[in-house]
C-alpha atoms as a PDB file:
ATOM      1  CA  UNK A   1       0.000   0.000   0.000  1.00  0.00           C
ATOM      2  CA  UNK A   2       1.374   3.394  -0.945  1.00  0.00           C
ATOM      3  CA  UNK A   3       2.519   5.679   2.073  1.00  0.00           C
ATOM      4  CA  UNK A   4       0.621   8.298   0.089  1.00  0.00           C
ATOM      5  CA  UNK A   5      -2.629   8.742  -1.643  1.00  0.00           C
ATOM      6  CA  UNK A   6      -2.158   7.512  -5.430  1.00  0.00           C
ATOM      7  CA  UNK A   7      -4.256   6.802  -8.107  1.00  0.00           C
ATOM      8  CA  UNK A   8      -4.597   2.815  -7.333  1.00  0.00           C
ATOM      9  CA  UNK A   9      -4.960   2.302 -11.017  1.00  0.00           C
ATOM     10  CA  UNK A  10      -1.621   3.547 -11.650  1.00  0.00           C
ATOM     11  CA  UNK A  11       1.012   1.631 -11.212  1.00  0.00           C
ATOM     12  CA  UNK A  12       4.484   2.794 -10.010  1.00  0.00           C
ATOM     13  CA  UNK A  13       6.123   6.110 -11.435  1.00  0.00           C
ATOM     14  CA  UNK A  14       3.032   6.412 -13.621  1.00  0.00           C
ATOM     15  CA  UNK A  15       1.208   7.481 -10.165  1.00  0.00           C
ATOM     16  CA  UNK A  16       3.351   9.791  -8.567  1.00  0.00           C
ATOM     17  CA  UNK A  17       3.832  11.440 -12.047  1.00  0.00           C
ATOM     18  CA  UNK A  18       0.167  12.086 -11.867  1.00  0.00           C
ATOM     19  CA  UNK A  19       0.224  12.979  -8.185  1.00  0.00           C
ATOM     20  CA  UNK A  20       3.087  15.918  -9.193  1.00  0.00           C
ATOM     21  CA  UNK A  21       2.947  16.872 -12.693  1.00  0.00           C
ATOM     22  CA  UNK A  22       5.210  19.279 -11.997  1.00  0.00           C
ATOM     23  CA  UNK A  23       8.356  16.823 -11.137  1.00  0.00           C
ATOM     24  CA  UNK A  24       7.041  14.434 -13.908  1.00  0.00           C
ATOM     25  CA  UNK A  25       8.250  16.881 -16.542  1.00  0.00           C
ATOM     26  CA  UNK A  26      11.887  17.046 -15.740  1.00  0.00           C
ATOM     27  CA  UNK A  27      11.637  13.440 -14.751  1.00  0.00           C
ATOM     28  CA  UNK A  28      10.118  12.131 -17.855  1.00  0.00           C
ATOM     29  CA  UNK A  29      12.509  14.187 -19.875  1.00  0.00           C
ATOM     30  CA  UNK A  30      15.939  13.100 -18.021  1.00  0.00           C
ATOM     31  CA  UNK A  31      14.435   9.482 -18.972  1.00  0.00           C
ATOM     32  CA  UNK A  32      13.747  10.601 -21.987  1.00  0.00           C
ATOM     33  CA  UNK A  33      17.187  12.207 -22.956  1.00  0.00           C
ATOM     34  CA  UNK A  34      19.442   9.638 -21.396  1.00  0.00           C
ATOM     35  CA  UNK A  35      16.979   6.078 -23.274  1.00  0.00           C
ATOM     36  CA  UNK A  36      16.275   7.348 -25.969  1.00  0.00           C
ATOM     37  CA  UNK A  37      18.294  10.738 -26.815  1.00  0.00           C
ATOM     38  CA  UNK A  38      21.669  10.066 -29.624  1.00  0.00           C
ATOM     39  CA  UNK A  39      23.367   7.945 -27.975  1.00  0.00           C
ATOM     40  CA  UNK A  40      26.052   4.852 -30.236  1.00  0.00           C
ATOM     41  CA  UNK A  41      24.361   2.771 -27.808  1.00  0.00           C
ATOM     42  CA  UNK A  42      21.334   1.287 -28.929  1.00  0.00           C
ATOM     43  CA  UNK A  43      17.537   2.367 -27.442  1.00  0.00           C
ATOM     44  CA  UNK A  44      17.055  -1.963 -26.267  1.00  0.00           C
ATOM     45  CA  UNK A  45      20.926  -1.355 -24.758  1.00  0.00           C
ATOM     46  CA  UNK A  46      20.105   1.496 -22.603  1.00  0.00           C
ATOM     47  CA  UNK A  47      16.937   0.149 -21.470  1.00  0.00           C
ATOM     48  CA  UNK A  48      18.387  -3.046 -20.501  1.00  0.00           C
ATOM     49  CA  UNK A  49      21.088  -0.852 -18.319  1.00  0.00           C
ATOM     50  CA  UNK A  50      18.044   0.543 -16.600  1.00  0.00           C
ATOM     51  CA  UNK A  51      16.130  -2.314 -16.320  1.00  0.00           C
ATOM     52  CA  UNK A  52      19.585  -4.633 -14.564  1.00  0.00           C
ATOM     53  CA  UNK A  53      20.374  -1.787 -12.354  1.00  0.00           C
ATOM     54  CA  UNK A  54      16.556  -1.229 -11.124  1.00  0.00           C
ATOM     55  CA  UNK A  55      16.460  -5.591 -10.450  1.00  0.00           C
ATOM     56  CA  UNK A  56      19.892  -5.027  -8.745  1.00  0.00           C
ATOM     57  CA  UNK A  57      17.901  -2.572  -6.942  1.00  0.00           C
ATOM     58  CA  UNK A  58      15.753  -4.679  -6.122  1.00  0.00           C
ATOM     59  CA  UNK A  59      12.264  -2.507  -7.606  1.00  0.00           C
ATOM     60  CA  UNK A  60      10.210  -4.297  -9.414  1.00  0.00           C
ATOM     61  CA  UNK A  61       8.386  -1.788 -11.410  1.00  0.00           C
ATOM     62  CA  UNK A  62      11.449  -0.101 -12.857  1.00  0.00           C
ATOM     63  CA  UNK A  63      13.311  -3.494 -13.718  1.00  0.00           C
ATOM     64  CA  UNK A  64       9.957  -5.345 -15.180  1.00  0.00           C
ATOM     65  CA  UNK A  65       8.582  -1.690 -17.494  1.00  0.00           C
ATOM     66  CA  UNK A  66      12.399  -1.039 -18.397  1.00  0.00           C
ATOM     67  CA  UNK A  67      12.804  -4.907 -18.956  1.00  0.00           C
ATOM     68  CA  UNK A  68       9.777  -4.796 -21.264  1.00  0.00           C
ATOM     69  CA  UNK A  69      11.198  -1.964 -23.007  1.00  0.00           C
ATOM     70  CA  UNK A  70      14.510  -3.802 -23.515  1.00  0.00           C
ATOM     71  CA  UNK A  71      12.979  -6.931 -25.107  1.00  0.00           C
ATOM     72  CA  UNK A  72      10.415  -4.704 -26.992  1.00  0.00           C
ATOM     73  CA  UNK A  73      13.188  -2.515 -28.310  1.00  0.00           C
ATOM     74  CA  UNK A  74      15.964  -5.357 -28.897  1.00  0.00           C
ATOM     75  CA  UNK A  75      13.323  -7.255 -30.903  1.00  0.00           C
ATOM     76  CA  UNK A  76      13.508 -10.265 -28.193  1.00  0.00           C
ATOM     77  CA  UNK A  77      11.499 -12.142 -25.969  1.00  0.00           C
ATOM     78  CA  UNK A  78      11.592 -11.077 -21.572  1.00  0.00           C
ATOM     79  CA  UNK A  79      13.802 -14.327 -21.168  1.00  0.00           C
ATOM     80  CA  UNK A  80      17.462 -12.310 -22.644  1.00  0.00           C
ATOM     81  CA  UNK A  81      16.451  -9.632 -20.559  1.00  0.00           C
ATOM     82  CA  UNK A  82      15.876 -11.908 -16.941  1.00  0.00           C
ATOM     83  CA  UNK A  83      19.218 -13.893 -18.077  1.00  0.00           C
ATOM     84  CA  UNK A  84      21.226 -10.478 -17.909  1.00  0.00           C
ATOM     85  CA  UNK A  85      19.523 -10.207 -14.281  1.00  0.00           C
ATOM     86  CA  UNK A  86      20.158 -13.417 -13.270  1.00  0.00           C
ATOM     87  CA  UNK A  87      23.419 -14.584 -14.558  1.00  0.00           C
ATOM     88  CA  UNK A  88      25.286 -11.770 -16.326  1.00  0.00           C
ATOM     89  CA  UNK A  89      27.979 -13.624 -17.458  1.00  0.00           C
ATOM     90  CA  UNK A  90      25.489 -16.326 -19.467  1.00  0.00           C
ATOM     91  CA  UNK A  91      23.407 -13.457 -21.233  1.00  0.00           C
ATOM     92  CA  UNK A  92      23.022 -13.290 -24.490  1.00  0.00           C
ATOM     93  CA  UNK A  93      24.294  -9.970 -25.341  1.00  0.00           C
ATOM     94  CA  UNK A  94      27.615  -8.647 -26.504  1.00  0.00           C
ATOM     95  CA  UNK A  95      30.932  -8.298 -24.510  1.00  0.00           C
ATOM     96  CA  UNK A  96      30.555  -4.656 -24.807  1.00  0.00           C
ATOM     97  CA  UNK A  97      26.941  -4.643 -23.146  1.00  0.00           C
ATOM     98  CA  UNK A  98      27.799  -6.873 -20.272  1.00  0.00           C
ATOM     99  CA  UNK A  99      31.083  -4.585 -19.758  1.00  0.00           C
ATOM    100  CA  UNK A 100      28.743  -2.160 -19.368  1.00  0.00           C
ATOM    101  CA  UNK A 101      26.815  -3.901 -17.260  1.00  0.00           C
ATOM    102  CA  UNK A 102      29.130  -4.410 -14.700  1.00  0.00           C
ATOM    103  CA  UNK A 103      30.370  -0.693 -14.736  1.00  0.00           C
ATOM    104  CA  UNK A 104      26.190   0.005 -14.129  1.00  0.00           C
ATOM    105  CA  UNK A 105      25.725  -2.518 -11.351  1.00  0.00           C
ATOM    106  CA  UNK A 106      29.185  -0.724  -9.623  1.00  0.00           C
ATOM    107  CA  UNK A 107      27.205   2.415  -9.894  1.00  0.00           C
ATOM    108  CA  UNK A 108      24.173   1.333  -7.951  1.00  0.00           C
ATOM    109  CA  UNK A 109      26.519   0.043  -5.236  1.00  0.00           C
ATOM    110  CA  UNK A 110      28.703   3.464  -5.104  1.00  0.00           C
ATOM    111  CA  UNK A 111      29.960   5.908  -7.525  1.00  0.00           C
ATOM    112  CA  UNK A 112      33.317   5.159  -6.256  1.00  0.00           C
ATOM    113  CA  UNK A 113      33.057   1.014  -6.864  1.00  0.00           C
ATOM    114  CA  UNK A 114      33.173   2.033 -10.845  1.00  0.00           C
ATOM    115  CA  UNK A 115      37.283   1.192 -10.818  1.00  0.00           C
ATOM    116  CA  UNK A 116      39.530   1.969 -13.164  1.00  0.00           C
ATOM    117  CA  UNK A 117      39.789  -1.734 -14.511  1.00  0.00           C
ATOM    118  CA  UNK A 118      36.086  -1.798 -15.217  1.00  0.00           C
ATOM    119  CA  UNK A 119      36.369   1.148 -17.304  1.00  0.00           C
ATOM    120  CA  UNK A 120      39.196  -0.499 -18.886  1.00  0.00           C
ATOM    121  CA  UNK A 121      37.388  -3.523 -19.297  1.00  0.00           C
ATOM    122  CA  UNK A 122      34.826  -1.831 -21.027  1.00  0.00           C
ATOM    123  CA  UNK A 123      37.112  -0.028 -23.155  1.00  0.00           C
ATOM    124  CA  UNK A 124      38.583  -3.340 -24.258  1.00  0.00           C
ATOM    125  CA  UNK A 125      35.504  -4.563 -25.118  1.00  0.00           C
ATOM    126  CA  UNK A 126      34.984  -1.001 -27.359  1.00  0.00           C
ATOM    127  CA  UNK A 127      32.990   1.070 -25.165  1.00  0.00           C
ATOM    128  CA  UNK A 128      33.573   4.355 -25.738  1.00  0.00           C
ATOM    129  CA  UNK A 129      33.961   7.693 -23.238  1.00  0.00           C
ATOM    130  CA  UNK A 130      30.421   8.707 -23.990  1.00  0.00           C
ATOM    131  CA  UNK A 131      28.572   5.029 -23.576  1.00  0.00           C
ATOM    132  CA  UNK A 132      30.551   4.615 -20.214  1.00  0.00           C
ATOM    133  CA  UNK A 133      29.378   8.344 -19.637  1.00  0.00           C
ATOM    134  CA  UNK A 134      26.331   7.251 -20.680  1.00  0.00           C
ATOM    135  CA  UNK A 135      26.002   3.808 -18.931  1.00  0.00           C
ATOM    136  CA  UNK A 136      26.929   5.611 -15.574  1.00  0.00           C
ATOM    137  CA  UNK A 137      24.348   8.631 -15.781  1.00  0.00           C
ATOM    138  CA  UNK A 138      21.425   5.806 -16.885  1.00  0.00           C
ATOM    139  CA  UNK A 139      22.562   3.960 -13.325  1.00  0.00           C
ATOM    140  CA  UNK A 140      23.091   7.174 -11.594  1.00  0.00           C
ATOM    141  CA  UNK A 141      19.653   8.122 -12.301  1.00  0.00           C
ATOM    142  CA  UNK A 142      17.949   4.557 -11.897  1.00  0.00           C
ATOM    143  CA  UNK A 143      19.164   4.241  -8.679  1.00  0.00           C
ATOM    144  CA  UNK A 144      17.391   7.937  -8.046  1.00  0.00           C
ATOM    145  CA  UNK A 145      14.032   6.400 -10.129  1.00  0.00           C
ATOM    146  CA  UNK A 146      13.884   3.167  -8.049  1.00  0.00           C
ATOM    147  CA  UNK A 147      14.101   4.864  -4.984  1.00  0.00           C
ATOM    148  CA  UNK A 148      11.576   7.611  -5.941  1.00  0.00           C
ATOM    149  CA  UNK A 149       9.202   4.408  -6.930  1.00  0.00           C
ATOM    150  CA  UNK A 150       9.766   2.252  -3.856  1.00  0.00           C
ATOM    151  CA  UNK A 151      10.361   5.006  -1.467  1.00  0.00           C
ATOM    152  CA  UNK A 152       6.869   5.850  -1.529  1.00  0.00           C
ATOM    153  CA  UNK A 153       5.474   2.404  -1.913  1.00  0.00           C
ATOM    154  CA  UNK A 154       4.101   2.375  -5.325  1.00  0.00           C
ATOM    155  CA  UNK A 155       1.932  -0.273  -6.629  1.00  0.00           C
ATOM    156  CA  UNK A 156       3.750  -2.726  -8.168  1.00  0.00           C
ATOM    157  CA  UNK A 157       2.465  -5.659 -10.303  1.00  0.00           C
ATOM    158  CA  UNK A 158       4.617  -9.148  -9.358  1.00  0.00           C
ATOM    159  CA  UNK A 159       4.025 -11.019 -12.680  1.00  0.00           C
ATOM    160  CA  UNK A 160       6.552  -9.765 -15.388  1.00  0.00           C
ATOM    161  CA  UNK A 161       3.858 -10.543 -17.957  1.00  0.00           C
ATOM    162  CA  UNK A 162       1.745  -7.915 -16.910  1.00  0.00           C
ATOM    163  CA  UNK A 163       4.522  -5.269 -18.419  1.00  0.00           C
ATOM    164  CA  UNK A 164       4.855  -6.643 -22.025  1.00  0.00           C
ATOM    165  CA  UNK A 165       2.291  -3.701 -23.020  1.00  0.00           C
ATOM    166  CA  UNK A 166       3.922  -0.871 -20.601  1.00  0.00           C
ATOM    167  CA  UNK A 167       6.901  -2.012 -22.192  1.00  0.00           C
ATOM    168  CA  UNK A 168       6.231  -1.988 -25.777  1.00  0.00           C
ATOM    169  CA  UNK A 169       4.483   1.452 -25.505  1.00  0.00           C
ATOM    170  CA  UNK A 170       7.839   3.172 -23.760  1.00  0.00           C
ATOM    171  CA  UNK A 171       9.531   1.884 -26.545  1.00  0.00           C
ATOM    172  CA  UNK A 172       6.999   3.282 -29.177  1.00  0.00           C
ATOM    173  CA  UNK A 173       5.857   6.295 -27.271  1.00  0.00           C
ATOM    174  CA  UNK A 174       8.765   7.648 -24.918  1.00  0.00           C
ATOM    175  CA  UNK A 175       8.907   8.706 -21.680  1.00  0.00           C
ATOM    176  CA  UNK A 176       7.095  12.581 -22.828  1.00  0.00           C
ATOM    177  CA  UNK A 177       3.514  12.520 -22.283  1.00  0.00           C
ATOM    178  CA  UNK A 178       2.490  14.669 -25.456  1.00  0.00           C
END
């Protein structure tokens, strides 16, 4: 149960973005900017940095909508994007992306746990300055997201089926309600 009144139909962010308009703006369009603004990385990779570092965080709506989005966006089914949750080092996406990976899930421990050899690693692996930039701003700003969503007890659905359709409309739609 929320620790505040929310629209019980909404689920998650989607309620407290209609409970403050006026923080869902800048919200929506920092989400907006860092998923699906330029970027060499790839709208699916992004969202699949959001959606790991929101399961590593342990919130359920942002890692099942932002896992959604993934799979939606990288043209595959939920089960790549629960294999980079579950076993990292098993998933089925490129050296570069789990590289990446690793530098996000140091971010949502500390800023400081992102060493020098996973930014190296990353590099090896052909990461450029602005996707481990990149990577470490989407974690930065998960880890702010999860706890905006679970701080305040949103209602979360448990079954990860019940985000295929949140998911595929972020990845059609965008985070800017128009």
């Amino acid at each position: 149960m929320p620790h505040i009144e929310l629209d019980p139909q909404l689920p998650g962010i989607r309620a407290l973005f209609a409970y403050r308009p006026e923080t869902a703006q800048p919200l929506g369009l920092l989400a907006e900017t860092l998923l699906r603004g330029p970027s060499s990385l790839s709208v699916g990779e992004r969202e699949l940095i959001a959606s790991v570092v929101s399961k590593g965080n342990d919130c359920t709506f942002c890692s099942s909508s932002h896992g959604a989005a993934a799979a939606a966006a990288l043209g595959e089914d939920l089960e790549v994007v629960a294999a980079a949750w579950h076993d990292l080092d098993r998933a089925p996406v490129s050296a570069k992306v789990k590289a990446l990976l690793r530098v996000a899930l140091a971010v949502r421990e500390s800023g400081k746990a992102v060493t020098p050899e996973l930014v190296e690693a990353a590099r090896a692996e052909g990461a450029t300055d602005a996707e481990i930039h990149d990577t470490v701003l989407i974690a930065a700003a998960f880890c702010m997201y999860n706890r905006y969503v679970d701080g305040l007890a949103t209602v979360a659905p448990p079954e990860l089926s019940a985000y295929r359709g949140m998911g595929e409309q972020l990845y059609e739609q965008g985070y800017l309600r128009r």
